[in-house]
C-alpha atoms as a PDB file:
ATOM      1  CA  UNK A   1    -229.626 -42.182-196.150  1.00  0.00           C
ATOM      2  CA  UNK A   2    -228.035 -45.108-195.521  1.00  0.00           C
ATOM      3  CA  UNK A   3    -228.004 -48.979-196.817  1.00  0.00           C
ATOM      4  CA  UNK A   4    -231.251 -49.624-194.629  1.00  0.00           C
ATOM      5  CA  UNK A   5    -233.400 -46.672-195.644  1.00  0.00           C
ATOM      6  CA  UNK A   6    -232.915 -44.434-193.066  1.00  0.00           C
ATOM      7  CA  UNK A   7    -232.150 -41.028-192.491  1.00  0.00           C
ATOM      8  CA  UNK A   8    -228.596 -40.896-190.441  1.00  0.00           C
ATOM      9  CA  UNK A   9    -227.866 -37.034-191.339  1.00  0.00           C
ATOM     10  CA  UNK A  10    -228.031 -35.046-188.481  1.00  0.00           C
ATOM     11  CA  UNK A  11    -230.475 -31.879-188.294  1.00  0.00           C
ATOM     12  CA  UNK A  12    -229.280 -28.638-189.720  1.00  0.00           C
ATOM     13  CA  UNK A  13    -228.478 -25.952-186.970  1.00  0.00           C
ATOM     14  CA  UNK A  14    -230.712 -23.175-188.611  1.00  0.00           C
ATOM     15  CA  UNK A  15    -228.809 -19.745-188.961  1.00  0.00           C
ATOM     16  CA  UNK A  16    -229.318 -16.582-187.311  1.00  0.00           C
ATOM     17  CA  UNK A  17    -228.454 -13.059-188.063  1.00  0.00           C
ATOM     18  CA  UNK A  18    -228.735  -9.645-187.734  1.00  0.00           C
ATOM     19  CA  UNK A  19    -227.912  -9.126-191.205  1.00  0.00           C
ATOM     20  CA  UNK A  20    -230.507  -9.532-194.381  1.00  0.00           C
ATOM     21  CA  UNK A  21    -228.006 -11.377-196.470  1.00  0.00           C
ATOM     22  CA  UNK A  22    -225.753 -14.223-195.483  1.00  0.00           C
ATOM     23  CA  UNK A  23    -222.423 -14.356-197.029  1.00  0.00           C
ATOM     24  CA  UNK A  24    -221.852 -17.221-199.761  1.00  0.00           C
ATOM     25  CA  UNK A  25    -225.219 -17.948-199.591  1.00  0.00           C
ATOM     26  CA  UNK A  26    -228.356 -17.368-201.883  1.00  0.00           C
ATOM     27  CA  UNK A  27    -232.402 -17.264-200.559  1.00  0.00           C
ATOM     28  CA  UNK A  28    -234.059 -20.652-202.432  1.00  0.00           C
ATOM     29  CA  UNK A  29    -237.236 -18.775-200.473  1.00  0.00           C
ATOM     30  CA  UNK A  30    -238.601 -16.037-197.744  1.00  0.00           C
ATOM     31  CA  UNK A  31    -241.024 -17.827-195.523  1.00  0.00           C
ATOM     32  CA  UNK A  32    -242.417 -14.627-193.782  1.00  0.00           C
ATOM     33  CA  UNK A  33    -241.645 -13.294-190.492  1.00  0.00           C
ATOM     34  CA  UNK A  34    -241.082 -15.233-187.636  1.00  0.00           C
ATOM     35  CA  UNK A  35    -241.078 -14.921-183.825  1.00  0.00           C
ATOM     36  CA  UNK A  36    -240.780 -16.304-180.445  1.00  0.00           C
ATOM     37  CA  UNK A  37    -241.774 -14.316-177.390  1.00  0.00           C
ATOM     38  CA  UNK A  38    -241.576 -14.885-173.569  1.00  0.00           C
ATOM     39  CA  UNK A  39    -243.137 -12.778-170.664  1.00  0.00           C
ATOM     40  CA  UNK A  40    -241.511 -13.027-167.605  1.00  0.00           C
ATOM     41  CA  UNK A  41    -242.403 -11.385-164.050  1.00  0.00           C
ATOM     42  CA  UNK A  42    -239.580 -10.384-161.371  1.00  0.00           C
ATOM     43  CA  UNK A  43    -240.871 -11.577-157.962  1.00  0.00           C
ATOM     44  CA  UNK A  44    -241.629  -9.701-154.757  1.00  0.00           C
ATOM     45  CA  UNK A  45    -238.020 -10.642-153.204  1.00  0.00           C
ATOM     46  CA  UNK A  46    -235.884  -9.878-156.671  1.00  0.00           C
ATOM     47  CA  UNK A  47    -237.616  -5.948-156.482  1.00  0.00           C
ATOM     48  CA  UNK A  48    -236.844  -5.477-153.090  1.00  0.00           C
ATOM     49  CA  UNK A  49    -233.320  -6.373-153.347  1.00  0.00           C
ATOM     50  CA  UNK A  50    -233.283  -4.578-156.517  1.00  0.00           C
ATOM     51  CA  UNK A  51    -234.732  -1.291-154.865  1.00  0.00           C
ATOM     52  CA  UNK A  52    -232.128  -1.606-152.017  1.00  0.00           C
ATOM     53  CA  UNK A  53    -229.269  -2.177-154.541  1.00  0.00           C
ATOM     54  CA  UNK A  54    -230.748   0.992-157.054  1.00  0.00           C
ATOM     55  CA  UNK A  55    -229.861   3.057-153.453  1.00  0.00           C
ATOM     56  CA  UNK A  56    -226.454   2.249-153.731  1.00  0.00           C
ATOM     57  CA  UNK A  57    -225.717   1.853-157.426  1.00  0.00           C
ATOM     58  CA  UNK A  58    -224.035  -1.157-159.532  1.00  0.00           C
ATOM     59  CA  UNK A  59    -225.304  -4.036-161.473  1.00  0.00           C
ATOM     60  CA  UNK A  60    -228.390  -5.944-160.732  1.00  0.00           C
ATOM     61  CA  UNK A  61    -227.299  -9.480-160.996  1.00  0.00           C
ATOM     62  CA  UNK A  62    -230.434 -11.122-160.689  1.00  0.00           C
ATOM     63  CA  UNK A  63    -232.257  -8.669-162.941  1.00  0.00           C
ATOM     64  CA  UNK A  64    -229.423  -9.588-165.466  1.00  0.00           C
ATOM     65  CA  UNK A  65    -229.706 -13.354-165.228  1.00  0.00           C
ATOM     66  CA  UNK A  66    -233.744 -12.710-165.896  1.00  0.00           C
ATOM     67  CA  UNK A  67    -233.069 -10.823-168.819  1.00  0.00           C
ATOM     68  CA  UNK A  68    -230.699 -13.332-170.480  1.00  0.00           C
ATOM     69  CA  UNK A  69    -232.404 -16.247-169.616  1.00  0.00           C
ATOM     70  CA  UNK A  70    -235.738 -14.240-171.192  1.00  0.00           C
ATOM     71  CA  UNK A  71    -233.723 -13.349-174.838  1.00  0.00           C
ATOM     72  CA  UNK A  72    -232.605 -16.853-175.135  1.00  0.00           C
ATOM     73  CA  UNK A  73    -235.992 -18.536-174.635  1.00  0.00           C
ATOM     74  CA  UNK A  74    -237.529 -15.762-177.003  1.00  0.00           C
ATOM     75  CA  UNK A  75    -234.589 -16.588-179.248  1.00  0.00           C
ATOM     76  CA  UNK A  76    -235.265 -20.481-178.981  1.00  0.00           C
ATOM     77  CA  UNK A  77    -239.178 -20.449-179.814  1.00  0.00           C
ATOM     78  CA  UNK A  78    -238.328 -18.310-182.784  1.00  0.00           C
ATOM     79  CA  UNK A  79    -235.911 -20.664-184.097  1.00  0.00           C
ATOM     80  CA  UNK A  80    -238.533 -23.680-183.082  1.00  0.00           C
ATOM     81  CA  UNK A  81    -241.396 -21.692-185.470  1.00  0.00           C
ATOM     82  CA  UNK A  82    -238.832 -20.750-187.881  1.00  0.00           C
ATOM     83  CA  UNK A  83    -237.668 -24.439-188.494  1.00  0.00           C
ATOM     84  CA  UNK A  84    -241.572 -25.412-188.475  1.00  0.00           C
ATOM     85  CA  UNK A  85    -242.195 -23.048-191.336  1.00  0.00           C
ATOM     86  CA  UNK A  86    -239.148 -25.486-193.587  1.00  0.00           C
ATOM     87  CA  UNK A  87    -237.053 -22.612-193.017  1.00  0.00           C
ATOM     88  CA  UNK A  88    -232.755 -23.266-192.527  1.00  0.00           C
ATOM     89  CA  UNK A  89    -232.346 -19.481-191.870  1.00  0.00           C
ATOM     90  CA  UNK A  90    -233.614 -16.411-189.882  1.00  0.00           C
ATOM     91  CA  UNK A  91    -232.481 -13.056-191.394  1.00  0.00           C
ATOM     92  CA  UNK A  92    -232.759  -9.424-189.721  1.00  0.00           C
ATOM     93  CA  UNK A  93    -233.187 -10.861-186.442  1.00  0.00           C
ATOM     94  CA  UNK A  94    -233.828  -8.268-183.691  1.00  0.00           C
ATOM     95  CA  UNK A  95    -235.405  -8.382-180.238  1.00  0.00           C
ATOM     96  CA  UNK A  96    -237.844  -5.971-178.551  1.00  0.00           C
ATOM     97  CA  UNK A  97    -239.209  -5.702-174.755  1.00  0.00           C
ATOM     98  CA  UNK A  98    -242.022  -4.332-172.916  1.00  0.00           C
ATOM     99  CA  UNK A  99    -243.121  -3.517-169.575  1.00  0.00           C
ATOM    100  CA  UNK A 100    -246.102  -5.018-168.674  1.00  0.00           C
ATOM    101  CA  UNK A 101    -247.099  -3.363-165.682  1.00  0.00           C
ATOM    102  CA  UNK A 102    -244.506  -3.223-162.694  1.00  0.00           C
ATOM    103  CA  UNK A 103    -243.599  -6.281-162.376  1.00  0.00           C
ATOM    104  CA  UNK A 104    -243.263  -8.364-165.793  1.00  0.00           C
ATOM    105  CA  UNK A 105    -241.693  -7.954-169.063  1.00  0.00           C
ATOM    106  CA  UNK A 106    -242.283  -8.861-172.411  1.00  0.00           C
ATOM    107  CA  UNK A 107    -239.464 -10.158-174.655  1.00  0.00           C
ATOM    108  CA  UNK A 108    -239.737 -10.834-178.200  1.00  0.00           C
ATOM    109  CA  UNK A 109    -237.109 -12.202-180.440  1.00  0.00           C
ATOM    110  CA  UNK A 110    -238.242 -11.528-184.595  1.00  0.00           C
ATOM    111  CA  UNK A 111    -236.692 -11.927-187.877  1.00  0.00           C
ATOM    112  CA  UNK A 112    -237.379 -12.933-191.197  1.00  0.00           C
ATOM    113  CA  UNK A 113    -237.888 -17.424-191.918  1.00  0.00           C
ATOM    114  CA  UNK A 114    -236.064 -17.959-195.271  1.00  0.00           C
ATOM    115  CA  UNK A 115    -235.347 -21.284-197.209  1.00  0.00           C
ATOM    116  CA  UNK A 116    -230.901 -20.296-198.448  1.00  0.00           C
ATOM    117  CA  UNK A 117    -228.839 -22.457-199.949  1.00  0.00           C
ATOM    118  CA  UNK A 118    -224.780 -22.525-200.715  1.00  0.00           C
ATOM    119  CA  UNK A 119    -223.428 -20.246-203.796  1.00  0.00           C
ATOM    120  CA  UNK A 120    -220.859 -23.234-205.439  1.00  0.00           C
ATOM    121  CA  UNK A 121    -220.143 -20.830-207.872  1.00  0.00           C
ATOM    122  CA  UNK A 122    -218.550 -17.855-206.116  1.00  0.00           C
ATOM    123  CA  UNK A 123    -214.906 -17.473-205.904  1.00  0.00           C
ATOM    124  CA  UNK A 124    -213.798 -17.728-202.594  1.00  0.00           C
ATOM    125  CA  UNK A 125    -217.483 -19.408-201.314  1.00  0.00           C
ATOM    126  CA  UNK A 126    -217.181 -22.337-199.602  1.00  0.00           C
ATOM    127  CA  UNK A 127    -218.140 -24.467-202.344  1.00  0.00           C
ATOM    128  CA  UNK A 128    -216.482 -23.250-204.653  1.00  0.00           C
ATOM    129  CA  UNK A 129    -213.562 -25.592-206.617  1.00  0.00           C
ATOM    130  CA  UNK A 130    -210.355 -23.248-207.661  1.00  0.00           C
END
């Protein structure tokens, strides 16, 4: 805080990983699990150039783009419900997809909300004073 009261810190980025534990860290708290899901549908155009381009063989650009724009928005809400719950941290993070009839796809990004804090005391850690 500062002379006048308020709060001048900016907001924690909240950690994610694919791992349970986070190095030089300790969990304070485990929230629960967490997610954030999107469900996206290719249109009529994207499948037909898709289906002329599965003839010939190669990468699917557009199908590509959809796919990463899809993990990052699943990623995104579950980091939005994750920092709702109080939590800094999101542990075994994985994502998952469905097919939801021809056209549209599921995407789900899930982990575990958890409350960590810095180990001061660990040689080598971050915080710690040699």
């Amino acid at each position: 805080m500062n002379g006048s009261g308020e709060n001048t810190s900016a907001p924690q980025a909240m950690i994610v990983t694919t791992t349970e534990n986070i190095p030089d860290t300790r969990v304070a708290q485990t929230l629960g699990q967490v997610f954030g899901l999107t469900v996206r549908s290719r249109s009529i155009g994207g499948n037909i150039a898709a289906g002329l381009k599965g003839l010939v063989g190669g990468e699917i650009g557009s199908y590509v783009k959809l796919n990463e724009d899809s993990r990052r928005q699943a990623l995104d809400r579950m980091v939005q419900n994750a920092a709702a719950m109080g939590a800094n941290a999101v542990t075994m993070m994985r994502f998952d997809s469905t097919e939801m009839g021809r056209s549209m796809s599921e995407i789900v990004a899930y982990g575990t909300a958890r409350i960590v804090e810095a180990v001061t005391d660990a040689p080598g850690s971050f915080g710690a004073q040699g």
